[in-house]
PDB file of N, CA and C in Angstrom:
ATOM      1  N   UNK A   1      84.428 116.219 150.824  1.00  0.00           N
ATOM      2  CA  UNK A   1      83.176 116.944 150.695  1.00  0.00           C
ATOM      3  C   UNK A   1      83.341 118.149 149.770  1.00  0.00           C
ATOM      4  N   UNK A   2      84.474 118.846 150.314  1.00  0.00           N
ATOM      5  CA  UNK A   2      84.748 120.041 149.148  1.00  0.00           C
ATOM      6  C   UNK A   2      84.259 119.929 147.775  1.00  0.00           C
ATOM      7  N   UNK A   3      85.390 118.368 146.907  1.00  0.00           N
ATOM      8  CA  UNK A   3      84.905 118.198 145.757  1.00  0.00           C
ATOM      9  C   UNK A   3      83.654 118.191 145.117  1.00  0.00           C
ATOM     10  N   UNK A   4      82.388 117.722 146.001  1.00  0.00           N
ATOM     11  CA  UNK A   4      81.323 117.804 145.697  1.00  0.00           C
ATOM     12  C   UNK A   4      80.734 119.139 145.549  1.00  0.00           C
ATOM     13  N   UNK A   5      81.376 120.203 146.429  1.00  0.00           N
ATOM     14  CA  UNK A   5      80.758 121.694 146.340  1.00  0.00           C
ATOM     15  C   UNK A   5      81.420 122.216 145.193  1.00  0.00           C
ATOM     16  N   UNK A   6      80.623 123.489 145.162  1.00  0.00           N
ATOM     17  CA  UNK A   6      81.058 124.638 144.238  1.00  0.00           C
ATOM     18  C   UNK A   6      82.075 125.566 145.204  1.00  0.00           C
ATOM     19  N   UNK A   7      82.746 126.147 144.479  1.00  0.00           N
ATOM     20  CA  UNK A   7      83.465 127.438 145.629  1.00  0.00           C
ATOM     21  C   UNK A   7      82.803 128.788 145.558  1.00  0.00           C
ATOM     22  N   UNK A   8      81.577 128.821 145.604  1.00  0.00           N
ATOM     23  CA  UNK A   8      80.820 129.581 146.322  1.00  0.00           C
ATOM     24  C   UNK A   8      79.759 129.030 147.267  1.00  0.00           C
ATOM     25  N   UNK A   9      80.082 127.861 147.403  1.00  0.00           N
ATOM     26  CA  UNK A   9      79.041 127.421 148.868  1.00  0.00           C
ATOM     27  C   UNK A   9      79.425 127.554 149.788  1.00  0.00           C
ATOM     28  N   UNK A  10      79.010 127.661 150.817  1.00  0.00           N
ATOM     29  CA  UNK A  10      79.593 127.429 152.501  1.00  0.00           C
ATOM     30  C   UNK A  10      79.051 126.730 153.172  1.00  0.00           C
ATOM     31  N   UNK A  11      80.306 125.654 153.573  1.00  0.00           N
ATOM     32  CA  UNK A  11      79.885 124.649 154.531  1.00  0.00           C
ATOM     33  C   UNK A  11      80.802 124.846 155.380  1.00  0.00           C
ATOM     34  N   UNK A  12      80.059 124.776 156.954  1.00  0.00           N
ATOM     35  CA  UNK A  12      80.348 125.006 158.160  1.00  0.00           C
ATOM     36  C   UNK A  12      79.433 124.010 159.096  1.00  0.00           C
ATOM     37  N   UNK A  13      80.313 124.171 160.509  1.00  0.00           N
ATOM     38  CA  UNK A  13      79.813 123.129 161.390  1.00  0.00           C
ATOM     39  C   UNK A  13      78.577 123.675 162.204  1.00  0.00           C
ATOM     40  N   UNK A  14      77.587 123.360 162.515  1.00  0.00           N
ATOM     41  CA  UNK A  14      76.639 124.191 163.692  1.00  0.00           C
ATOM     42  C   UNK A  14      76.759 123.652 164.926  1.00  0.00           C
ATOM     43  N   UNK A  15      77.350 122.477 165.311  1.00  0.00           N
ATOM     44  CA  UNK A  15      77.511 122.024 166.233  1.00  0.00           C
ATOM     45  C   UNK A  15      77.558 120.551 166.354  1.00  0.00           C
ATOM     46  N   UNK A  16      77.916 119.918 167.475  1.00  0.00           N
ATOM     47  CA  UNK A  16      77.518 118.477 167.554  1.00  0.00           C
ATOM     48  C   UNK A  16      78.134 117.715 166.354  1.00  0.00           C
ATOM     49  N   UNK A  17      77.368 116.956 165.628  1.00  0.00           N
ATOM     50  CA  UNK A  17      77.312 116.138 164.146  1.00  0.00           C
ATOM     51  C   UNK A  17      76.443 117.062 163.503  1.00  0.00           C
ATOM     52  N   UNK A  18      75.806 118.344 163.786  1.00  0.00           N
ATOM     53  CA  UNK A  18      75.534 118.815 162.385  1.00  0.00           C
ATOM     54  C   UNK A  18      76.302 119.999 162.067  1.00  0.00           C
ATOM     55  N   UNK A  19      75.772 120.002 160.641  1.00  0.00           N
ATOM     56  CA  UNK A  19      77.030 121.097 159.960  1.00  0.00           C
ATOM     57  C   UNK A  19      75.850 121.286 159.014  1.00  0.00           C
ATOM     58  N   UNK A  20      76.062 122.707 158.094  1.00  0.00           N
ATOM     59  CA  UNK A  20      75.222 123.359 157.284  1.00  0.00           C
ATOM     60  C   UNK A  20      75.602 123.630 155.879  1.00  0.00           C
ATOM     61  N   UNK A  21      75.421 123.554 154.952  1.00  0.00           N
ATOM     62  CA  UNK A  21      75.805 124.053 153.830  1.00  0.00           C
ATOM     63  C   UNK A  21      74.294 125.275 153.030  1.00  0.00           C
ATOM     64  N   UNK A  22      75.134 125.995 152.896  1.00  0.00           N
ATOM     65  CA  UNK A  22      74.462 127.227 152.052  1.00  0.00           C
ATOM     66  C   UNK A  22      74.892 127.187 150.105  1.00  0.00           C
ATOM     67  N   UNK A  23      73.899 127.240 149.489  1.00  0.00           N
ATOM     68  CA  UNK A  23      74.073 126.716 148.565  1.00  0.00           C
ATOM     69  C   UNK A  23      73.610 128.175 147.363  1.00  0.00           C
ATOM     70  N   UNK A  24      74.343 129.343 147.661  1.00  0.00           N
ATOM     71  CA  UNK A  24      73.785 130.144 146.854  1.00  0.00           C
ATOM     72  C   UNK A  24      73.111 129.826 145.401  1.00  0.00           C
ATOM     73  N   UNK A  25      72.161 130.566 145.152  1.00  0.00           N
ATOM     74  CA  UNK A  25      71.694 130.497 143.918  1.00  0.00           C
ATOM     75  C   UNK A  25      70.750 129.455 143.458  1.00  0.00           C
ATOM     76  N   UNK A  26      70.623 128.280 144.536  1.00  0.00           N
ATOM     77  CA  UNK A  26      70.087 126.964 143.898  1.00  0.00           C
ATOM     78  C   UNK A  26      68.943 126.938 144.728  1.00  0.00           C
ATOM     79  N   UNK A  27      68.240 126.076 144.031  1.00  0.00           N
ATOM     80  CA  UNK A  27      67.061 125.949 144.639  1.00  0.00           C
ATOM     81  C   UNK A  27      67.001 124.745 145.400  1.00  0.00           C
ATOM     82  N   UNK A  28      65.091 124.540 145.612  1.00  0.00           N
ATOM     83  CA  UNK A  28      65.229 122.867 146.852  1.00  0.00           C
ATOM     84  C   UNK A  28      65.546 122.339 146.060  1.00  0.00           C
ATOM     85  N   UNK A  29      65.236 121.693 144.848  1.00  0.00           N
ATOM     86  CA  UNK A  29      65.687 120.552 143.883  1.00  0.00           C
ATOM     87  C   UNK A  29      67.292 120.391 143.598  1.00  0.00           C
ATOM     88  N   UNK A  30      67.998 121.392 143.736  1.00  0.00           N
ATOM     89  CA  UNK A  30      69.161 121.447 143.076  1.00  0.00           C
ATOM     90  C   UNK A  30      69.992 121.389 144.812  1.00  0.00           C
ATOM     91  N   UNK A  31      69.325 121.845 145.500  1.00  0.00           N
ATOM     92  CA  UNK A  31      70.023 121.649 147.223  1.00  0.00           C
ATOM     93  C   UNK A  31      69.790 120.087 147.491  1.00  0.00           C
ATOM     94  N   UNK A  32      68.410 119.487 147.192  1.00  0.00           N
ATOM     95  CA  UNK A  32      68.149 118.083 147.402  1.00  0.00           C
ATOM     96  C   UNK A  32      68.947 116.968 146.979  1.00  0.00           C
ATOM     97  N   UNK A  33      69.297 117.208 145.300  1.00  0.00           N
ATOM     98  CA  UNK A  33      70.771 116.863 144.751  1.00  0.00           C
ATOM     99  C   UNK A  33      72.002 117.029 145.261  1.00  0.00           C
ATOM    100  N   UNK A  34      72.434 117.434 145.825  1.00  0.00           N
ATOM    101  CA  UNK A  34      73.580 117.986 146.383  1.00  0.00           C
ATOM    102  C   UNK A  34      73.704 117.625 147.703  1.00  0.00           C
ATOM    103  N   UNK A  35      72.667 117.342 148.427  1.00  0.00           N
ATOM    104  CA  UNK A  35      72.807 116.730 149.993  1.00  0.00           C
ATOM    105  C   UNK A  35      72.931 114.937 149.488  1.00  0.00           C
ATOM    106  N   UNK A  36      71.938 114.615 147.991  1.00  0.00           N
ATOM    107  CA  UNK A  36      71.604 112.944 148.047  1.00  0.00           C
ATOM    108  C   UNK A  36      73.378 112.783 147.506  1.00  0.00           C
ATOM    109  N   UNK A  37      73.630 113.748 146.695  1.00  0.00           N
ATOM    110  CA  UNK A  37      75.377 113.292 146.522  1.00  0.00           C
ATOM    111  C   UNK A  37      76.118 112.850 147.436  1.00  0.00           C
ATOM    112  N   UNK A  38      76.212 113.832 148.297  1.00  0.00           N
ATOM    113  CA  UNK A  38      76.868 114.085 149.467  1.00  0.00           C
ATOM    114  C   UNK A  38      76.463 112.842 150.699  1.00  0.00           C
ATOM    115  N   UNK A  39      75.634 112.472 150.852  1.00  0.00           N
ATOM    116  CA  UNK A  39      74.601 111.337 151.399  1.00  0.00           C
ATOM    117  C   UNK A  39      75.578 110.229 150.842  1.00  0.00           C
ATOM    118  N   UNK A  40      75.228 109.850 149.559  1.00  0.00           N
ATOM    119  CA  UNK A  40      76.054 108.667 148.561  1.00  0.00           C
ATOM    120  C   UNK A  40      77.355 108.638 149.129  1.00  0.00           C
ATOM    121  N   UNK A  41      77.823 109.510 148.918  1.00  0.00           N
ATOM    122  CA  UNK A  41      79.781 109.765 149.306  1.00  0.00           C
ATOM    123  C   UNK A  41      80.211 109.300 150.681  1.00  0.00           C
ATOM    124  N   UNK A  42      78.819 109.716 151.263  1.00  0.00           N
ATOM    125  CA  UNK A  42      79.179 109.444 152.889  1.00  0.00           C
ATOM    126  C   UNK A  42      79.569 107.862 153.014  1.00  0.00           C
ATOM    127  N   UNK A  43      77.814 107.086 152.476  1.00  0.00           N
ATOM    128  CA  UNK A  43      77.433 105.940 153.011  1.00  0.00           C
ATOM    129  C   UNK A  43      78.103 104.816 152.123  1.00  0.00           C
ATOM    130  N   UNK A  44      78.225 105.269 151.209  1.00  0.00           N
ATOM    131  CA  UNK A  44      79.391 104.403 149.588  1.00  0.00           C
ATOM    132  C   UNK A  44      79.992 102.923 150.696  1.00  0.00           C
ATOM    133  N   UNK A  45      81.103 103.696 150.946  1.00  0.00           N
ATOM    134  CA  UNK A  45      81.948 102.654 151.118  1.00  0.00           C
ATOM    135  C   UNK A  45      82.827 102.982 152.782  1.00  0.00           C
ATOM    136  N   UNK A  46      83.115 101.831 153.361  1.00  0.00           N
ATOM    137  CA  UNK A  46      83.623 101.938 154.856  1.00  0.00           C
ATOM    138  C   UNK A  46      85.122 103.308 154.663  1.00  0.00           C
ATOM    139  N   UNK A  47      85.082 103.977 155.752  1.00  0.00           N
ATOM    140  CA  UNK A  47      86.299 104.735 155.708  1.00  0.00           C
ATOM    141  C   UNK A  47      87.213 104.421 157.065  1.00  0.00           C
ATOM    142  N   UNK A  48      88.462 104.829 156.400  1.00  0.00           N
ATOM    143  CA  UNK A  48      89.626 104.850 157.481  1.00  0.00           C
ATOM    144  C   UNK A  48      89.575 105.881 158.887  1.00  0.00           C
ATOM    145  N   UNK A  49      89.328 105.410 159.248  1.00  0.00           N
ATOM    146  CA  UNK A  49      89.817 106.274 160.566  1.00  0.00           C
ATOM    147  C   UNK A  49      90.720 105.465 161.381  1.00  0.00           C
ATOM    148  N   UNK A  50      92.111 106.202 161.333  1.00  0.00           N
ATOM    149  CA  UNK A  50      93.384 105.731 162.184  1.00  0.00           C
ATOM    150  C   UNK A  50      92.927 104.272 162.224  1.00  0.00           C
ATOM    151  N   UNK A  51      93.275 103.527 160.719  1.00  0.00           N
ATOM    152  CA  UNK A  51      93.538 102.156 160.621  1.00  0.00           C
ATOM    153  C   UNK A  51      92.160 101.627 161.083  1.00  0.00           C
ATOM    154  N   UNK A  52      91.343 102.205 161.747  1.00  0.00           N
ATOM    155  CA  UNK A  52      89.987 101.486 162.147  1.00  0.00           C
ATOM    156  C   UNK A  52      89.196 101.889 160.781  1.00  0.00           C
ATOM    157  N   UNK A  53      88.338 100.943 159.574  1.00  0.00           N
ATOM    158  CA  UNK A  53      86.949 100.658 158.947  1.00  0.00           C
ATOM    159  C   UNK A  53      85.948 101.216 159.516  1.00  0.00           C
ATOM    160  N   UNK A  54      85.411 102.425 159.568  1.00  0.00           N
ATOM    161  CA  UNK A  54      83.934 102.563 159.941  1.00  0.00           C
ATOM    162  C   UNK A  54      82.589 103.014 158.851  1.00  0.00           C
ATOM    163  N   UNK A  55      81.498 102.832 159.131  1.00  0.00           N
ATOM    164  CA  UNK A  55      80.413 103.090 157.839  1.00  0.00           C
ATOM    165  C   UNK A  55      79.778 103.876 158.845  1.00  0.00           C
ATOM    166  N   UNK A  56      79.043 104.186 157.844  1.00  0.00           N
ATOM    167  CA  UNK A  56      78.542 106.133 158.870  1.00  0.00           C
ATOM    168  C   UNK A  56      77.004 105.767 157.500  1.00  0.00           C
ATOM    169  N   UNK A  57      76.293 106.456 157.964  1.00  0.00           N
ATOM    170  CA  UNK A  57      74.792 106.880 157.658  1.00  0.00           C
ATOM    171  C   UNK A  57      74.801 108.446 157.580  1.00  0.00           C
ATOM    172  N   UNK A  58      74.109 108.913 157.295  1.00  0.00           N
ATOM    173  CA  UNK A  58      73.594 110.886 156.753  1.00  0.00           C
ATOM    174  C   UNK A  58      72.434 110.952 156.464  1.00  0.00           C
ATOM    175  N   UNK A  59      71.961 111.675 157.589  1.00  0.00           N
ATOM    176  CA  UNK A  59      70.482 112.279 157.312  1.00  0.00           C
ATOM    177  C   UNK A  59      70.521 113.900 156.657  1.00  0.00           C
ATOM    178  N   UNK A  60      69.592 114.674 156.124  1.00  0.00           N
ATOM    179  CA  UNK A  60      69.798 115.836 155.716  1.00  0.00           C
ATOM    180  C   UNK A  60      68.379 116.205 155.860  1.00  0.00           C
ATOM    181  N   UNK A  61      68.447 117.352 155.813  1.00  0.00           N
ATOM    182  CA  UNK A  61      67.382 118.278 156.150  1.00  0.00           C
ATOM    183  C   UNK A  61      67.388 119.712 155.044  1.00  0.00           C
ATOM    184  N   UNK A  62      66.820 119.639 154.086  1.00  0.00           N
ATOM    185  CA  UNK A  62      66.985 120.706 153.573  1.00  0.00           C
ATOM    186  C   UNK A  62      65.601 121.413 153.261  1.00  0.00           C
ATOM    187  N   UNK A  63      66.319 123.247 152.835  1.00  0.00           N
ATOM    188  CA  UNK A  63      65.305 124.251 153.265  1.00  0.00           C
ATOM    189  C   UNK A  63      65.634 125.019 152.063  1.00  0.00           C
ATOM    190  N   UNK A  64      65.039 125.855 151.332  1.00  0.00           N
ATOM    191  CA  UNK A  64      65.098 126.830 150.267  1.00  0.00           C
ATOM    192  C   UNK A  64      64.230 128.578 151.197  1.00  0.00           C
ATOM    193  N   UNK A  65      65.766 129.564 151.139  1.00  0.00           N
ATOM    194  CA  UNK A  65      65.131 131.081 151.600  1.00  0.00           C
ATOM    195  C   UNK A  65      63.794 131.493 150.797  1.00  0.00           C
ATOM    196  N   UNK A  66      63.015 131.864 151.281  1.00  0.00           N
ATOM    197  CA  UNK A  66      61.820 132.164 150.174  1.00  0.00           C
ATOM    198  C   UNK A  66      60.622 132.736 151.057  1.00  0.00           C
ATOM    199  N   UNK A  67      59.029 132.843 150.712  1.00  0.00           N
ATOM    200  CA  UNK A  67      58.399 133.461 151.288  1.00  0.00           C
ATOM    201  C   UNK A  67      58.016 131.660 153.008  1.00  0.00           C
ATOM    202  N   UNK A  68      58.039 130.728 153.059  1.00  0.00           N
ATOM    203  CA  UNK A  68      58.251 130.271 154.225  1.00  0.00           C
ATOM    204  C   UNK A  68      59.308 130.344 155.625  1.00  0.00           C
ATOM    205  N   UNK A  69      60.154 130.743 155.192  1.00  0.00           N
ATOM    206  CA  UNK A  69      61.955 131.042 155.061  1.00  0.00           C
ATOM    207  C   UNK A  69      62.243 132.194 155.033  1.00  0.00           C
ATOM    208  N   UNK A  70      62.037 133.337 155.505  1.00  0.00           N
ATOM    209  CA  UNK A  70      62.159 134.688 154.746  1.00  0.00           C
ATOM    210  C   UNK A  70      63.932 135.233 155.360  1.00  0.00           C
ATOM    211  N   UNK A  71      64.170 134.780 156.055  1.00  0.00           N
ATOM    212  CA  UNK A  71      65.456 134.737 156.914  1.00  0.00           C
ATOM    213  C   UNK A  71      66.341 134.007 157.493  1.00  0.00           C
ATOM    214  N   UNK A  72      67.356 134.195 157.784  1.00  0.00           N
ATOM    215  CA  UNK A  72      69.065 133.150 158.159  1.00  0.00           C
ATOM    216  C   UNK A  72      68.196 131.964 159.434  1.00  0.00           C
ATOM    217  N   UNK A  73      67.252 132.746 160.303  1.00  0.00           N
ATOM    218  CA  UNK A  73      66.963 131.998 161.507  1.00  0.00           C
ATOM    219  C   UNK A  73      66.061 130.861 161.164  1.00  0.00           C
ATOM    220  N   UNK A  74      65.314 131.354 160.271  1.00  0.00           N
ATOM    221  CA  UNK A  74      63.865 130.534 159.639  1.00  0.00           C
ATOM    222  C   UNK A  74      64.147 130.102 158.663  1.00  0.00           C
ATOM    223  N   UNK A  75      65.406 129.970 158.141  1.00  0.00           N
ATOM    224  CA  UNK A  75      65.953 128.710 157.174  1.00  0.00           C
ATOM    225  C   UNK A  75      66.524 127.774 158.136  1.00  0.00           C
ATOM    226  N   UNK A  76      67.056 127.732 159.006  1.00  0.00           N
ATOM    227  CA  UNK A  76      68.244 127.044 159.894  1.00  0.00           C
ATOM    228  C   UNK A  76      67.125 126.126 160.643  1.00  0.00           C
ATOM    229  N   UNK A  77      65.937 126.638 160.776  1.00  0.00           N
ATOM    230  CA  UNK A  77      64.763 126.153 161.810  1.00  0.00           C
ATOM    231  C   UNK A  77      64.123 124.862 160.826  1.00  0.00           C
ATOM    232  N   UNK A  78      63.734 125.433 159.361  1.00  0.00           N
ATOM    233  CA  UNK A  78      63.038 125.200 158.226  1.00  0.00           C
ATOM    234  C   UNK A  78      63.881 123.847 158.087  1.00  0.00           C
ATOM    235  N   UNK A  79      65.428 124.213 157.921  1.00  0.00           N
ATOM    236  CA  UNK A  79      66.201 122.958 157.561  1.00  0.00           C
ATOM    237  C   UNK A  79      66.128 121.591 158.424  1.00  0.00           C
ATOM    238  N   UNK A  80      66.623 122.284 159.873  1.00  0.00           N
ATOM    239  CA  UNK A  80      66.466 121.407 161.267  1.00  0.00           C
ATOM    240  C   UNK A  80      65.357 120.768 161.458  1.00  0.00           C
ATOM    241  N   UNK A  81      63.814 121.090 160.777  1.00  0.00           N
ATOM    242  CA  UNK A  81      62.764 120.749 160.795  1.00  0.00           C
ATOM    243  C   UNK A  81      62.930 119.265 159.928  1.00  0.00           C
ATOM    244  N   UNK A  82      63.338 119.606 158.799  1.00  0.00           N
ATOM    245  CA  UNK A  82      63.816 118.496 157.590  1.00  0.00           C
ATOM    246  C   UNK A  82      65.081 117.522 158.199  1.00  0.00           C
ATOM    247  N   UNK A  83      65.960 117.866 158.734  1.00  0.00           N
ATOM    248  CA  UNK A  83      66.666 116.968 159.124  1.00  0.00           C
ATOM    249  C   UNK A  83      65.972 116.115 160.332  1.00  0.00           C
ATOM    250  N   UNK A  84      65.240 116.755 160.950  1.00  0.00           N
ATOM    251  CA  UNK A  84      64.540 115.652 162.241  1.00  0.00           C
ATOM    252  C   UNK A  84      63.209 114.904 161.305  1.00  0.00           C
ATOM    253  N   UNK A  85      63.017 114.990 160.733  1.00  0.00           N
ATOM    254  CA  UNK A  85      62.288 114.323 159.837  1.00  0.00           C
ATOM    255  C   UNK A  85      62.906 113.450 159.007  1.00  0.00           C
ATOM    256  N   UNK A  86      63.782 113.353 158.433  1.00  0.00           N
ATOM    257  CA  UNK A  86      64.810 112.474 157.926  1.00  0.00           C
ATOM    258  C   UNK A  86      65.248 111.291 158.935  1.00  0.00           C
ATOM    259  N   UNK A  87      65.767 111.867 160.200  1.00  0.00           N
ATOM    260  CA  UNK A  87      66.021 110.796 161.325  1.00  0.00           C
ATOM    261  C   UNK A  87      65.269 110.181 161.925  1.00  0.00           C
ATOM    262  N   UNK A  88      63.568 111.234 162.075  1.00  0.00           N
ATOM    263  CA  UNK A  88      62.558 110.274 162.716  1.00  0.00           C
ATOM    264  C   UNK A  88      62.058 109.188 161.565  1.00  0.00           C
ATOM    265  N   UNK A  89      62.425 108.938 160.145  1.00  0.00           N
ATOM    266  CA  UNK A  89      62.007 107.999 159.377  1.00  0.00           C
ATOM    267  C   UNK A  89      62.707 107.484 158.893  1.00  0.00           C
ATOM    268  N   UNK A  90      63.781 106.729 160.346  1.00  0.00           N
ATOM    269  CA  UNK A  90      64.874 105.607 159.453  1.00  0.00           C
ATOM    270  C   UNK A  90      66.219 106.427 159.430  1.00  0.00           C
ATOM    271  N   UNK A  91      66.704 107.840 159.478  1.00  0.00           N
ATOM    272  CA  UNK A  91      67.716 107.861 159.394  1.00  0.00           C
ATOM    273  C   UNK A  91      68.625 107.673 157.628  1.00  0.00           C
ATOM    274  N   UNK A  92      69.713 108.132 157.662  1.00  0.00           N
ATOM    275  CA  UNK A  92      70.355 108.017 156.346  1.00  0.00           C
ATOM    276  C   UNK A  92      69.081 108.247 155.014  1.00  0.00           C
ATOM    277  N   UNK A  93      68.773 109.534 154.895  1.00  0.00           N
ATOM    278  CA  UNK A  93      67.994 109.975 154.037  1.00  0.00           C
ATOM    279  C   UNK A  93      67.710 111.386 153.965  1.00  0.00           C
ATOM    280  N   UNK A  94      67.496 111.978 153.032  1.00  0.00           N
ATOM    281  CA  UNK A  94      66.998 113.610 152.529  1.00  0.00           C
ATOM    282  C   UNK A  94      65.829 113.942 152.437  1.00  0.00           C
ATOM    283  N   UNK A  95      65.539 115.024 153.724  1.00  0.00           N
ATOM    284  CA  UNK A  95      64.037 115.302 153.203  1.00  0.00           C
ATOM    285  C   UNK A  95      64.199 116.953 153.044  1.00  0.00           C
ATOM    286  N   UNK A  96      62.845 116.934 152.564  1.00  0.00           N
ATOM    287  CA  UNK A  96      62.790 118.128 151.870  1.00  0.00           C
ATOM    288  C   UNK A  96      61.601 119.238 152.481  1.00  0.00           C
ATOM    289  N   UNK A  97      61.615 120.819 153.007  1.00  0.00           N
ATOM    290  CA  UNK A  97      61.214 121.124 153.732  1.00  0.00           C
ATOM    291  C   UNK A  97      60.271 122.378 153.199  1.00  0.00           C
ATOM    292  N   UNK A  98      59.908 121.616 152.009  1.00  0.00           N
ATOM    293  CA  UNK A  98      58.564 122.787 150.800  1.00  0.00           C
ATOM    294  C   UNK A  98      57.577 122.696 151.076  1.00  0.00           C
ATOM    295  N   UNK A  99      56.669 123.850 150.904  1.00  0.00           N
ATOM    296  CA  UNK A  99      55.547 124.059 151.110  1.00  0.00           C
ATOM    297  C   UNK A  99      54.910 123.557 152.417  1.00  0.00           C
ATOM    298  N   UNK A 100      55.464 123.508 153.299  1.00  0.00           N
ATOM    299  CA  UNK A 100      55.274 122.873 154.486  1.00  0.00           C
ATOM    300  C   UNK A 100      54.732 121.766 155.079  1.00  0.00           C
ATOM    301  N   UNK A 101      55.644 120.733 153.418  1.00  0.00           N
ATOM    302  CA  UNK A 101      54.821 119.322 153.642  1.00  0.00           C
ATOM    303  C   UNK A 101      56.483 118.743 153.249  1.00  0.00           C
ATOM    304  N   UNK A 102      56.899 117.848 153.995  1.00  0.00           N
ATOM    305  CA  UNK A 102      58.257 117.146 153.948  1.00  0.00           C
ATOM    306  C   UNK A 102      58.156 116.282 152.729  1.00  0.00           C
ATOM    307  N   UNK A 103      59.309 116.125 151.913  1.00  0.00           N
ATOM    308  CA  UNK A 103      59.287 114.791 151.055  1.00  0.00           C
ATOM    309  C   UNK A 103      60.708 113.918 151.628  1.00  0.00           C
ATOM    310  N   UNK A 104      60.573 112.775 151.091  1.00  0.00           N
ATOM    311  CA  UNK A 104      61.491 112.389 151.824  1.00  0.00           C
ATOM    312  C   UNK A 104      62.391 111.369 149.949  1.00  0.00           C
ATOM    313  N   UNK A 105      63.863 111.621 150.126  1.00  0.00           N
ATOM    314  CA  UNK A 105      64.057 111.014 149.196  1.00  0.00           C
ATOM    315  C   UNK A 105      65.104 109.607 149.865  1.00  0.00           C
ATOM    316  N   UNK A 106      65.181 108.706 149.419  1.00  0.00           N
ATOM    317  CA  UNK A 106      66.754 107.632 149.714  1.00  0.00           C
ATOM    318  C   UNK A 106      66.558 107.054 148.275  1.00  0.00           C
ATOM    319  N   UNK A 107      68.025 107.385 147.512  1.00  0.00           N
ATOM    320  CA  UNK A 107      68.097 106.607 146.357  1.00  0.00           C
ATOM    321  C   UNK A 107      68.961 105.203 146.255  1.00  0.00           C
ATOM    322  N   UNK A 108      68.904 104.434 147.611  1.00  0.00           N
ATOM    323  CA  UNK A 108      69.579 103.157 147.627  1.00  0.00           C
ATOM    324  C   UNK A 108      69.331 102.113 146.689  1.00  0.00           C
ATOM    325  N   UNK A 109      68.870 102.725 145.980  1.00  0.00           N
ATOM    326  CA  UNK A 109      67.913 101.313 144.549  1.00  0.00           C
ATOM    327  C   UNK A 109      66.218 101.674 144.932  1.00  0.00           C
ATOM    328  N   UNK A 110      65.572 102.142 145.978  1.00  0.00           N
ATOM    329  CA  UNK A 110      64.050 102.252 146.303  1.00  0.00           C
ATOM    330  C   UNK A 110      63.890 104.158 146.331  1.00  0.00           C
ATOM    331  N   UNK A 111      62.883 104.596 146.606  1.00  0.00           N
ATOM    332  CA  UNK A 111      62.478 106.099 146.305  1.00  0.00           C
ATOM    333  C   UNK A 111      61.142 105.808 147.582  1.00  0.00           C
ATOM    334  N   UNK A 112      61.550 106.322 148.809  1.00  0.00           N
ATOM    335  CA  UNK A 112      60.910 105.877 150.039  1.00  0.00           C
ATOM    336  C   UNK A 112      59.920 106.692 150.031  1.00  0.00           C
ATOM    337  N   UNK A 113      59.446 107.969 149.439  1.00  0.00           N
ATOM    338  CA  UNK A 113      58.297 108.982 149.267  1.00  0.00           C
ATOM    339  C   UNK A 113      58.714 109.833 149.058  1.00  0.00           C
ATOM    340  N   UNK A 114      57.520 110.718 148.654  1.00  0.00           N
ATOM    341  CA  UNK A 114      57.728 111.716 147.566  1.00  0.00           C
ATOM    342  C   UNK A 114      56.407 112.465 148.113  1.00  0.00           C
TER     343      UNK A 114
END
């Protein structure tokens, strides 16, 4: 995952299976990129775990600080909003949590809405 970041992002765990990345400087479009990467990398190809093959799925939820967002709590809410929206439509996909209307992206070969 590192490779995919910059070394000024921070990614950390929030709990459970989710984890957060802060993406200074970038916006939703450029955060939306960066989760569908990260998404790709996940779902690509089966991984090793102790000799066991497993395939894994990634939903994401992403949020841009701004006047909806004005703070750490109401981005984290903003994001979590986008990630349960991602899972309530299918799972393994990026949505997006602007203007307070979700988009939803999966670039598996189809573009599921916009």
């Amino acid at each position: 995952m590192k490779k995919l970041l910059r070394e000024e992002d921070v990614f950390g765990r929030m709990g459970g299976d989710e984890f957060a990345i802060l993406l200074p400087g970038t916006n939703e479009e450029g955060a939306r990129r960066v989760a569908e990467r990260l998404r790709l990398a996940l779902v690509r190809e089966p991984h090793d775990l102790n000799g066991v093959k497993a395939s894994f799925s990634a939903s994401f939820g992403v949020a841009q600080l701004g006047d909806k967002a004005p703070c750490l709590s109401t981005l984290i809410k903003q994001a979590d909003m986008a990630l349960y929206q991602s899972k309530n439509r299918g799972r393994n996909r990026v949505s997006c949590n602007g203007r307070q209307v979700f988009h939803e992206f999966s670039f598996s070969g189809v573009t599921t809405g916009l």
